[in-house]
PDB file of N, CA and C in Angstrom:
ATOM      1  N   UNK A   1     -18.765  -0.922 -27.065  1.00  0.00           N
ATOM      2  CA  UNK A   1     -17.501  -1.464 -26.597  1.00  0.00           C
ATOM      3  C   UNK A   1     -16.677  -0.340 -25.993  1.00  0.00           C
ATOM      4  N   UNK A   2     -15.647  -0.811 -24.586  1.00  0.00           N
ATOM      5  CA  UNK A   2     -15.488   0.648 -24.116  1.00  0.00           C
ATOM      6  C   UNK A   2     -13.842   0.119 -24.392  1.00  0.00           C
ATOM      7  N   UNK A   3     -13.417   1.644 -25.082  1.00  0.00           N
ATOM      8  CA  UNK A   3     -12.040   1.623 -25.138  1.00  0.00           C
ATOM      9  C   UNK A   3     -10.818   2.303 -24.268  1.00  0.00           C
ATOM     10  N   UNK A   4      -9.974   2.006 -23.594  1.00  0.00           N
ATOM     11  CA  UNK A   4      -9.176   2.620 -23.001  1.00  0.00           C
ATOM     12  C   UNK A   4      -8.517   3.774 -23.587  1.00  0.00           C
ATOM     13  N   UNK A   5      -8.708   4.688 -22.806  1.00  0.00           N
ATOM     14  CA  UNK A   5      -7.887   6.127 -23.317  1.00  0.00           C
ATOM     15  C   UNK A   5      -6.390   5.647 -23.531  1.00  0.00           C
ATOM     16  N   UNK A   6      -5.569   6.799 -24.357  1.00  0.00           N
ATOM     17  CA  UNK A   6      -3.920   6.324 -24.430  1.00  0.00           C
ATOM     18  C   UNK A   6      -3.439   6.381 -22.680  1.00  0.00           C
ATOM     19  N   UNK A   7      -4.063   7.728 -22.015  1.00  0.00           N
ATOM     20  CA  UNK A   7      -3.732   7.346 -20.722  1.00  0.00           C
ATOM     21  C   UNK A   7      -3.821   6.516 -19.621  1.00  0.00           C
ATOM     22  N   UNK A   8      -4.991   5.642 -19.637  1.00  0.00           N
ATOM     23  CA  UNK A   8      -5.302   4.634 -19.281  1.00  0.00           C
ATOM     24  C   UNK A   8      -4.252   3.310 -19.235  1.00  0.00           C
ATOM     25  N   UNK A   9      -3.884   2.850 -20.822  1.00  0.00           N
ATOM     26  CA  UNK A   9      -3.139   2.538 -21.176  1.00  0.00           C
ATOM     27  C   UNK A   9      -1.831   2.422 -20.800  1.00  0.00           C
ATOM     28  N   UNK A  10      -1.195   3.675 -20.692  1.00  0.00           N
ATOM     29  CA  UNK A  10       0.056   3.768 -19.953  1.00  0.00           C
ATOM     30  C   UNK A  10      -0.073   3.905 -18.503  1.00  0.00           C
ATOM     31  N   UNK A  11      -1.207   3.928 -18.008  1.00  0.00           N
ATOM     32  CA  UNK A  11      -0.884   3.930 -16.723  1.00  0.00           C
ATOM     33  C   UNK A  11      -0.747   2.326 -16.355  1.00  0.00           C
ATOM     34  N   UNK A  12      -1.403   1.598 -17.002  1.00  0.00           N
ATOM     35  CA  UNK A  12      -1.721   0.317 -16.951  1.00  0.00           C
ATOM     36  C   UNK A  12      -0.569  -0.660 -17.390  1.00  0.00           C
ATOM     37  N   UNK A  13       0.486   0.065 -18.351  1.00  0.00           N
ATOM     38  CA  UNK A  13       2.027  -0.879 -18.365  1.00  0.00           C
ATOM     39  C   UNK A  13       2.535   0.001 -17.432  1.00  0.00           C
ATOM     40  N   UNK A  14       2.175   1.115 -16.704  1.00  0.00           N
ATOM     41  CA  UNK A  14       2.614   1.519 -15.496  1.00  0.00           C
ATOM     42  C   UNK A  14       2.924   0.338 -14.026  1.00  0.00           C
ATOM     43  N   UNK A  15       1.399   0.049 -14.148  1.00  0.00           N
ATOM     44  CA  UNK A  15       1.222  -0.834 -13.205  1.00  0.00           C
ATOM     45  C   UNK A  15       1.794  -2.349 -13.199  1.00  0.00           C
ATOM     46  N   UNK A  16       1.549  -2.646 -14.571  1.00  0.00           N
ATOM     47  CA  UNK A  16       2.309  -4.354 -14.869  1.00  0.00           C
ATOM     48  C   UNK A  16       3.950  -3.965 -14.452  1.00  0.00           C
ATOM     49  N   UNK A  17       5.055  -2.622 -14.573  1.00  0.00           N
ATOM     50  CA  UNK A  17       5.850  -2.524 -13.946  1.00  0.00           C
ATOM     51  C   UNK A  17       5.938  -2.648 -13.234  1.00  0.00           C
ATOM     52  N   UNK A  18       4.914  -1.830 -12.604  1.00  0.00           N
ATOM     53  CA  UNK A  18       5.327  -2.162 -10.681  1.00  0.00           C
ATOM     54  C   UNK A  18       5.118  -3.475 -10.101  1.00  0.00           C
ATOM     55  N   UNK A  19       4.084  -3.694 -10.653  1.00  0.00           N
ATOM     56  CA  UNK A  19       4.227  -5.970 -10.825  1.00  0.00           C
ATOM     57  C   UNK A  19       5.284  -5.920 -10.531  1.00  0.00           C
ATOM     58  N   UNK A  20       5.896  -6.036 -11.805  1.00  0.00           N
ATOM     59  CA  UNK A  20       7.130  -6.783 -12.097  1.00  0.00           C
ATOM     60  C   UNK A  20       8.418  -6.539 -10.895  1.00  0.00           C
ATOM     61  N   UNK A  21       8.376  -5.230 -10.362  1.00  0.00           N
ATOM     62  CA  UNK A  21       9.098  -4.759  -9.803  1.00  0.00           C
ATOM     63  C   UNK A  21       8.983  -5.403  -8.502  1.00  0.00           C
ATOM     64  N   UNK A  22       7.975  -5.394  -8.286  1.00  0.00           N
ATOM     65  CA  UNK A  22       7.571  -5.675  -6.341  1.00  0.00           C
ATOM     66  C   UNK A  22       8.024  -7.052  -6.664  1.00  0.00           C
ATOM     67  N   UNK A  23       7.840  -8.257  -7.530  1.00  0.00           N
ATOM     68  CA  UNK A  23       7.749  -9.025  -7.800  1.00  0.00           C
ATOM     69  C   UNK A  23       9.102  -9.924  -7.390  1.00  0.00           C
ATOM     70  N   UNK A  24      10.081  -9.309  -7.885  1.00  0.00           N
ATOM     71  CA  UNK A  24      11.746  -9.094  -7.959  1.00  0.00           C
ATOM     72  C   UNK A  24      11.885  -8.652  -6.754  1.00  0.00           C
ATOM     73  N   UNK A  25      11.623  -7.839  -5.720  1.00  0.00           N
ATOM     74  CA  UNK A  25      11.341  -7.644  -4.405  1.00  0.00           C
ATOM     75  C   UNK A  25      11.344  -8.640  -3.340  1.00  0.00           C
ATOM     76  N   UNK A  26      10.159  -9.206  -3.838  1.00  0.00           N
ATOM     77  CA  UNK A  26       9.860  -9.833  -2.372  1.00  0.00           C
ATOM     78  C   UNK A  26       9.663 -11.447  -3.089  1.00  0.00           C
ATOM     79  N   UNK A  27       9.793 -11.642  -4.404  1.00  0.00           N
ATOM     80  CA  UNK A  27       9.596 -12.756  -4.744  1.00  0.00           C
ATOM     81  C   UNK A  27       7.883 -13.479  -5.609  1.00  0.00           C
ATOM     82  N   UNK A  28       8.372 -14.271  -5.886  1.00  0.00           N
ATOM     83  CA  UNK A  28       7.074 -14.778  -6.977  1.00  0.00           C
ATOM     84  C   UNK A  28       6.384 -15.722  -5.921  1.00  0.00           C
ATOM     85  N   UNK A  29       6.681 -16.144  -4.599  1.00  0.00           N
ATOM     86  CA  UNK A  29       5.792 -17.226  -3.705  1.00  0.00           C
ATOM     87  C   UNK A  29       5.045 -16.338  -2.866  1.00  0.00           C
ATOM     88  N   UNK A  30       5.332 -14.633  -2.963  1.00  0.00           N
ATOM     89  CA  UNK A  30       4.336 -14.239  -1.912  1.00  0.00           C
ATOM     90  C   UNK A  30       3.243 -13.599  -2.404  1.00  0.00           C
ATOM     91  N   UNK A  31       2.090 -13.595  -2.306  1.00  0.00           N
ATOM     92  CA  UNK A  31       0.775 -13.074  -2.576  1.00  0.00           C
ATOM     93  C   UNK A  31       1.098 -11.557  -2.531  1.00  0.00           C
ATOM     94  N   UNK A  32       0.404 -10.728  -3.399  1.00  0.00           N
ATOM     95  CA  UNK A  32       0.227  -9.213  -2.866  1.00  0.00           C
ATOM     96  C   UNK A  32      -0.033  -8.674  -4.217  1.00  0.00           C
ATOM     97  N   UNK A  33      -1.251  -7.483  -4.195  1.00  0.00           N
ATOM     98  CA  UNK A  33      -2.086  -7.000  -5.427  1.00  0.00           C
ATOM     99  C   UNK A  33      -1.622  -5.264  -5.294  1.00  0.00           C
ATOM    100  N   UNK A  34      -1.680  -5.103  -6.862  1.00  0.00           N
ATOM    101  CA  UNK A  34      -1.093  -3.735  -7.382  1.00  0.00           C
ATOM    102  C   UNK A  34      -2.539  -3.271  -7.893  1.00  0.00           C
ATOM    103  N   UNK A  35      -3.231  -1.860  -7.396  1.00  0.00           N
ATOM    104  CA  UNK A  35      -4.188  -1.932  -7.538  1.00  0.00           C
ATOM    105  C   UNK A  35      -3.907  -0.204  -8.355  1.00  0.00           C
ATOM    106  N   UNK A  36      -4.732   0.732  -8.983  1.00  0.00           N
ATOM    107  CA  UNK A  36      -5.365   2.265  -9.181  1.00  0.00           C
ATOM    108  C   UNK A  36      -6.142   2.417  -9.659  1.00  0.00           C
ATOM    109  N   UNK A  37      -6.105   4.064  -9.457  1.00  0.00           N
ATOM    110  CA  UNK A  37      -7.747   4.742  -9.842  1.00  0.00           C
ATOM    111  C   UNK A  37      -7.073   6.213 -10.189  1.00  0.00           C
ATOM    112  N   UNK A  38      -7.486   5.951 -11.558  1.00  0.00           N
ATOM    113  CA  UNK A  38      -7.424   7.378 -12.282  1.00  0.00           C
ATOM    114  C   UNK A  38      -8.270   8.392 -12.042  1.00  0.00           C
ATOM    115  N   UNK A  39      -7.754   9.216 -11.614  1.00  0.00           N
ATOM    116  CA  UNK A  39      -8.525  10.789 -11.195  1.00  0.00           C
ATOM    117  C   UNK A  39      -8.181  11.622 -12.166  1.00  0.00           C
ATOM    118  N   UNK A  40      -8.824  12.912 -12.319  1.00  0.00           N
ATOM    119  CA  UNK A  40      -8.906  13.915 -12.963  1.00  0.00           C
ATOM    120  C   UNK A  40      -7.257  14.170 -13.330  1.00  0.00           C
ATOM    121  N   UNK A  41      -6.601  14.485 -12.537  1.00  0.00           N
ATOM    122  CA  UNK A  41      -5.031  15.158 -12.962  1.00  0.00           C
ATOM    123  C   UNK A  41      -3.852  14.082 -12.143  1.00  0.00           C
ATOM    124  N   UNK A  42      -4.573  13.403 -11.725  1.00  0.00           N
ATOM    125  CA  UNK A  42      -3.844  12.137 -10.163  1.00  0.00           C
ATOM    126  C   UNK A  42      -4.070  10.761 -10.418  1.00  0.00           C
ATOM    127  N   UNK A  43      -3.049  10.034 -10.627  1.00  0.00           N
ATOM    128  CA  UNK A  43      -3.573   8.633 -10.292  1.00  0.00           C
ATOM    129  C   UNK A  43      -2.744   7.651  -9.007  1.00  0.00           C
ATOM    130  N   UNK A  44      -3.336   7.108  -8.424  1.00  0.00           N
ATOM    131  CA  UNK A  44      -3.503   6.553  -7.135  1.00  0.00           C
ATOM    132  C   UNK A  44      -2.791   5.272  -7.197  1.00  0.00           C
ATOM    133  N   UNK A  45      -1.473   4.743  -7.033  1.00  0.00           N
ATOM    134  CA  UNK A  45      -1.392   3.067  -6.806  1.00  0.00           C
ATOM    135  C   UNK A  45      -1.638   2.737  -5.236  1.00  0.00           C
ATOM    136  N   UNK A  46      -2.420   1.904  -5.222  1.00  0.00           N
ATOM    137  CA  UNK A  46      -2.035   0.756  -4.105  1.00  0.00           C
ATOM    138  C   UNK A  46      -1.181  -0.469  -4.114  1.00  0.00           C
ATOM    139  N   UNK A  47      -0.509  -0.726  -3.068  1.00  0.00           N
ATOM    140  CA  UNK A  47      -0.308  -2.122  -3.105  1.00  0.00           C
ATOM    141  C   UNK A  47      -0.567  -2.797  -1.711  1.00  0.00           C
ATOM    142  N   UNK A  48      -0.953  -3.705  -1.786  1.00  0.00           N
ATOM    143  CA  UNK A  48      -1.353  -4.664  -0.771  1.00  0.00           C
ATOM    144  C   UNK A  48      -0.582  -5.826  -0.823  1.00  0.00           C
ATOM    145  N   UNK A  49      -0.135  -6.309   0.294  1.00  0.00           N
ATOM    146  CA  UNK A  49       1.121  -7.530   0.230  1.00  0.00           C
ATOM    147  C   UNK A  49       1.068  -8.122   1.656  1.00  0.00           C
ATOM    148  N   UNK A  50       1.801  -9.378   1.690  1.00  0.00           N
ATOM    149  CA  UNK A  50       1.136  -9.983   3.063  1.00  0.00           C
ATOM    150  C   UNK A  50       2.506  -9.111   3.546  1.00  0.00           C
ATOM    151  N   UNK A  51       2.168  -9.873   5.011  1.00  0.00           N
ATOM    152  CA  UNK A  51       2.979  -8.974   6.115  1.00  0.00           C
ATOM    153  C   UNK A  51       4.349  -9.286   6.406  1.00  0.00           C
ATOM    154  N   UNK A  52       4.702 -10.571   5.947  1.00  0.00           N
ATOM    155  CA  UNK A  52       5.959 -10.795   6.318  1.00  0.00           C
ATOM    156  C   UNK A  52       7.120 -10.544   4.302  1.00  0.00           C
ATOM    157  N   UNK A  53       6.274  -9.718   4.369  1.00  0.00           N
ATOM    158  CA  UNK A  53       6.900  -8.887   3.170  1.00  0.00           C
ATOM    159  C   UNK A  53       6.824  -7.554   2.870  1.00  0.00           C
ATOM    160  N   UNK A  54       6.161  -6.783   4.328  1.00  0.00           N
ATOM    161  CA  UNK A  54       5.923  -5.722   4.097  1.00  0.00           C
ATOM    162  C   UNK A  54       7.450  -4.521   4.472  1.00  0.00           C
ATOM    163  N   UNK A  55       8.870  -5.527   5.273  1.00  0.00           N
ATOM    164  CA  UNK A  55       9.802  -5.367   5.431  1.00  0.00           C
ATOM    165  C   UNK A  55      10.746  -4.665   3.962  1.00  0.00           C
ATOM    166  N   UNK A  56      10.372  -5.868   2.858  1.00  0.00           N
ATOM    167  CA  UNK A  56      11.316  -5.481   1.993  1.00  0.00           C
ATOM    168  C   UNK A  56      11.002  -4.777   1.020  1.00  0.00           C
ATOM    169  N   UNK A  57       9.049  -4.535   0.763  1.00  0.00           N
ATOM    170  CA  UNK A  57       9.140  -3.160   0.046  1.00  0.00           C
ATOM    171  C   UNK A  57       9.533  -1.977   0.452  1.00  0.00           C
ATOM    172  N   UNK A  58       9.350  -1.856   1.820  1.00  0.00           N
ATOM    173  CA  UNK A  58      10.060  -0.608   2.406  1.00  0.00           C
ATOM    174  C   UNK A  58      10.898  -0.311   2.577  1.00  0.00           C
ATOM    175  N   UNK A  59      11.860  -1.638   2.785  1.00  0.00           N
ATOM    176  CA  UNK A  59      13.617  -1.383   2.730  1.00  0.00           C
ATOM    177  C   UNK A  59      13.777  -0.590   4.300  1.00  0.00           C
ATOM    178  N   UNK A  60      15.052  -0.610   4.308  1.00  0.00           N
ATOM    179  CA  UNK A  60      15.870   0.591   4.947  1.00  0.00           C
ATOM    180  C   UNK A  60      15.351   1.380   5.136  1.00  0.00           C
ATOM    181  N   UNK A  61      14.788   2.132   6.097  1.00  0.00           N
ATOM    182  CA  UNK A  61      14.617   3.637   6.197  1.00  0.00           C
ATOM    183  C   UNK A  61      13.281   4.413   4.952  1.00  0.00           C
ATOM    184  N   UNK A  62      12.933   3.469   4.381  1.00  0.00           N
ATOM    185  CA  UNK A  62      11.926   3.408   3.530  1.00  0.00           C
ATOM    186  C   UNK A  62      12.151   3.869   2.188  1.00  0.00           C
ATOM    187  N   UNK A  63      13.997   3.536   1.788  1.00  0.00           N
ATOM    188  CA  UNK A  63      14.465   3.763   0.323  1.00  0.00           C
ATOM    189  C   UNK A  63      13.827   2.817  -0.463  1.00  0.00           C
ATOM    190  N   UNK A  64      13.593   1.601  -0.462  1.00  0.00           N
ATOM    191  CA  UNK A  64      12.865   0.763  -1.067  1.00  0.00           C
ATOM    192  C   UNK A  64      11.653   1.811  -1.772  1.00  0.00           C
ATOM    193  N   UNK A  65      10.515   1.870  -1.058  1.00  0.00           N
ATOM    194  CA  UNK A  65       9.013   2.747  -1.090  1.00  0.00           C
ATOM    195  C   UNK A  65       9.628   4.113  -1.646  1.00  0.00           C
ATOM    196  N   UNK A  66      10.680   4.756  -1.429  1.00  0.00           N
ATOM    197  CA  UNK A  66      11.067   6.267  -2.255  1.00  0.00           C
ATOM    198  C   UNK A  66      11.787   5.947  -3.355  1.00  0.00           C
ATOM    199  N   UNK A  67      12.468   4.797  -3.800  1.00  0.00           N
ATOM    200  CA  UNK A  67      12.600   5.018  -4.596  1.00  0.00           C
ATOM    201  C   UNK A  67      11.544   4.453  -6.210  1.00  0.00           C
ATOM    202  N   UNK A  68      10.780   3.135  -5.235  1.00  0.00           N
ATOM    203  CA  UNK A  68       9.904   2.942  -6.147  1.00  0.00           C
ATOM    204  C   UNK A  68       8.492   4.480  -6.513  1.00  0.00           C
ATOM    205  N   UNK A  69       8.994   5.011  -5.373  1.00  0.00           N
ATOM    206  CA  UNK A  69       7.692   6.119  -5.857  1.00  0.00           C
ATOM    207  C   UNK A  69       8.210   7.519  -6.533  1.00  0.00           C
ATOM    208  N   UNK A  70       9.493   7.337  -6.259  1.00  0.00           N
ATOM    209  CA  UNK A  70      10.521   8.312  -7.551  1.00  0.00           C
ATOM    210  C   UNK A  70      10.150   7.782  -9.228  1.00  0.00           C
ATOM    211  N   UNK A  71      10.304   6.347  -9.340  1.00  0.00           N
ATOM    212  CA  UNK A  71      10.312   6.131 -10.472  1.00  0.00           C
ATOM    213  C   UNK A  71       8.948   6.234 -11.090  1.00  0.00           C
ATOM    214  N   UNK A  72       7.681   6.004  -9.879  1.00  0.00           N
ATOM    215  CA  UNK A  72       6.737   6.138 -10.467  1.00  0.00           C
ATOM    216  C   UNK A  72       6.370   6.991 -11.021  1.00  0.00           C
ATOM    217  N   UNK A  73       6.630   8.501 -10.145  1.00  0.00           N
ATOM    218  CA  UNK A  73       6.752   9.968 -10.510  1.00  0.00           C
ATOM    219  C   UNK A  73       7.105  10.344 -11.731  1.00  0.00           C
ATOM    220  N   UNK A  74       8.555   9.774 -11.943  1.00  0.00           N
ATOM    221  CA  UNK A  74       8.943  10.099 -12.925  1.00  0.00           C
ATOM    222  C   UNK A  74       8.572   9.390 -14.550  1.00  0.00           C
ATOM    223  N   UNK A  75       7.796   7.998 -14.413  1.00  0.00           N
ATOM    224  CA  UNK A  75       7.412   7.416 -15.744  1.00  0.00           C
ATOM    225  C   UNK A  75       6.053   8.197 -16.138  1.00  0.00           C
ATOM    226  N   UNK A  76       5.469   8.533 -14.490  1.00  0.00           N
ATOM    227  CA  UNK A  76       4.174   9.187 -15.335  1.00  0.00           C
ATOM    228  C   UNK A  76       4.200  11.003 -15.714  1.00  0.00           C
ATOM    229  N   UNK A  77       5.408  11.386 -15.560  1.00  0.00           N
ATOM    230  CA  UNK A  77       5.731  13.015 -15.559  1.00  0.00           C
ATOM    231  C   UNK A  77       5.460  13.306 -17.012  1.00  0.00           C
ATOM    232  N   UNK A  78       5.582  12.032 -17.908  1.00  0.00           N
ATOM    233  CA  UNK A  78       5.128  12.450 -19.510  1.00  0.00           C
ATOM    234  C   UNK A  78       4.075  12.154 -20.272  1.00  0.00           C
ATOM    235  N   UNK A  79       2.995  11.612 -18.763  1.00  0.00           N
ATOM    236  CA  UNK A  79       1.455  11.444 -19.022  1.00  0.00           C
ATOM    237  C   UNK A  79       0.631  12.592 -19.101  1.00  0.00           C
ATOM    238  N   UNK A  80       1.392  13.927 -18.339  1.00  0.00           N
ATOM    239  CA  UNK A  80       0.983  15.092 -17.500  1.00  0.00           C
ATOM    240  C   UNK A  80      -0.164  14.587 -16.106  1.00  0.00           C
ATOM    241  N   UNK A  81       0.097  13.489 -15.629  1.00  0.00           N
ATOM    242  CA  UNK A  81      -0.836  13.424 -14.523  1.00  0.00           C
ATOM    243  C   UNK A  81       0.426  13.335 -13.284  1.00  0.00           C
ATOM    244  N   UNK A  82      -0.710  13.394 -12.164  1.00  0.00           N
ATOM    245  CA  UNK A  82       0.740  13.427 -10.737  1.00  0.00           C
ATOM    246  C   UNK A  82       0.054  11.712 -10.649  1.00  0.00           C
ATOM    247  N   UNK A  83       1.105  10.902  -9.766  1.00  0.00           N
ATOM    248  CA  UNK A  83       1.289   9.559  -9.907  1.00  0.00           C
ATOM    249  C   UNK A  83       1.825   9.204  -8.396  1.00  0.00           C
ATOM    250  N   UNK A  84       0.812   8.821  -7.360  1.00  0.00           N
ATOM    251  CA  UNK A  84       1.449   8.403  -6.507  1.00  0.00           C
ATOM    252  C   UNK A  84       1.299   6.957  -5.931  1.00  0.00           C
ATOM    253  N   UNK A  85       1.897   6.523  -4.555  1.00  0.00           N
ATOM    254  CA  UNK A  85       1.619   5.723  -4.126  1.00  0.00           C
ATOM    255  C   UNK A  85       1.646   5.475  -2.811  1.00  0.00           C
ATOM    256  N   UNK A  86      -0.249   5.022  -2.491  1.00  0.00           N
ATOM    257  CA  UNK A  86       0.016   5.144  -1.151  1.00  0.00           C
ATOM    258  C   UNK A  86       0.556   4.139  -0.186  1.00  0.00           C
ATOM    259  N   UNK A  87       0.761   4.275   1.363  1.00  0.00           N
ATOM    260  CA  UNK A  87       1.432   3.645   1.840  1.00  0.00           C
ATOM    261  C   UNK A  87       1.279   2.015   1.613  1.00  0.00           C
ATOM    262  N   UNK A  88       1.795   1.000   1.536  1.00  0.00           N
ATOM    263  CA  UNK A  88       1.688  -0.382   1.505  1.00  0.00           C
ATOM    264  C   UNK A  88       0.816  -0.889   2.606  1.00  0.00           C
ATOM    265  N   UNK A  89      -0.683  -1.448   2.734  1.00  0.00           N
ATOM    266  CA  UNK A  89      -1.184  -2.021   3.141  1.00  0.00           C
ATOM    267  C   UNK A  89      -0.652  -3.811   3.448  1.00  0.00           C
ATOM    268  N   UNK A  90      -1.456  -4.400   4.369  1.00  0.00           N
ATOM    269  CA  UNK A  90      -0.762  -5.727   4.856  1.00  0.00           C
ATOM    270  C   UNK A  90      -2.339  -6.790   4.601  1.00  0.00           C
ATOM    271  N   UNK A  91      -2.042  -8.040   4.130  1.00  0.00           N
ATOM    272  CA  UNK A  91      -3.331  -8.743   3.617  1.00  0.00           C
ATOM    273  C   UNK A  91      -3.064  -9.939   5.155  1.00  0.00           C
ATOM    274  N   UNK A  92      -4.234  -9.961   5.807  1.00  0.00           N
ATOM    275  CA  UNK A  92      -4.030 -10.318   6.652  1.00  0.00           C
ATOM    276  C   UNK A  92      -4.419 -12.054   6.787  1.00  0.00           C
ATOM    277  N   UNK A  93      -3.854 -12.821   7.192  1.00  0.00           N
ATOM    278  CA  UNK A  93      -4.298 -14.043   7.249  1.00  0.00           C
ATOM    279  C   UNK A  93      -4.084 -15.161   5.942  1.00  0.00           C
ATOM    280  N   UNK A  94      -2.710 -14.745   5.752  1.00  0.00           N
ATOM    281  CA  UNK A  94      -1.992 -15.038   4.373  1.00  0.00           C
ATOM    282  C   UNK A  94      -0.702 -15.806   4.522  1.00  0.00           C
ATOM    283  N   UNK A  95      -0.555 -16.987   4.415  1.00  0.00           N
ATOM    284  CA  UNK A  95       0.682 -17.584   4.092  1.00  0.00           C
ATOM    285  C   UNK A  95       1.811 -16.658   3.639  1.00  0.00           C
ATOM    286  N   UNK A  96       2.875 -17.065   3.699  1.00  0.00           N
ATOM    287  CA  UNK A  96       3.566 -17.107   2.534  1.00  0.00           C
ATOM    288  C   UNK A  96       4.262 -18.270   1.483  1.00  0.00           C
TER     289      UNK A  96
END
């Protein structure tokens, strides 16, 4: 049986945050997946979201995307891993 490390773990109510967060964003009717991959000292979010929502994760000038990737920075600064996120991908051929 394979068990999740404690870091694993927290990266993983890491991620159900950022759920929650994008969620409150752009809303509960639009499709879009929170994805990572734990590396050695780095872990990786994606998010993927349709396109006519790719406006309001980025916000303004792209405070939306800095500040969600401030906070990410900073929840995982007491994992000791670096924590980023790359740019927002668009799911193509998607309602909203």
């Amino acid at each position: 049986m394979f068990m999740k490390t404690d870091i694993e773990q927290d990266v993983e109510k890491i991620a159900t945050t950022l759920k929650a967060m994008i969620t409150h964003l752009i809303g509960s009717h639009i499709e879009f997946h929170v994805s990572y991959k734990v590396h050695e000292k780095t872990t990786v979010f994606h998010i993927v979201v349709d396109r006519c929502a790719m406006g309001k994760i980025l916000g303004t000038k792209g405070k939306n995307l800095n500040a969600i990737r401030t906070w990410i920075q900073s929840s995982s600064a007491r994992l000791g891993v670096r924590a980023v996120i790359d740019s927002p991908t668009c799911l193509d051929g998607l309602e909203p």
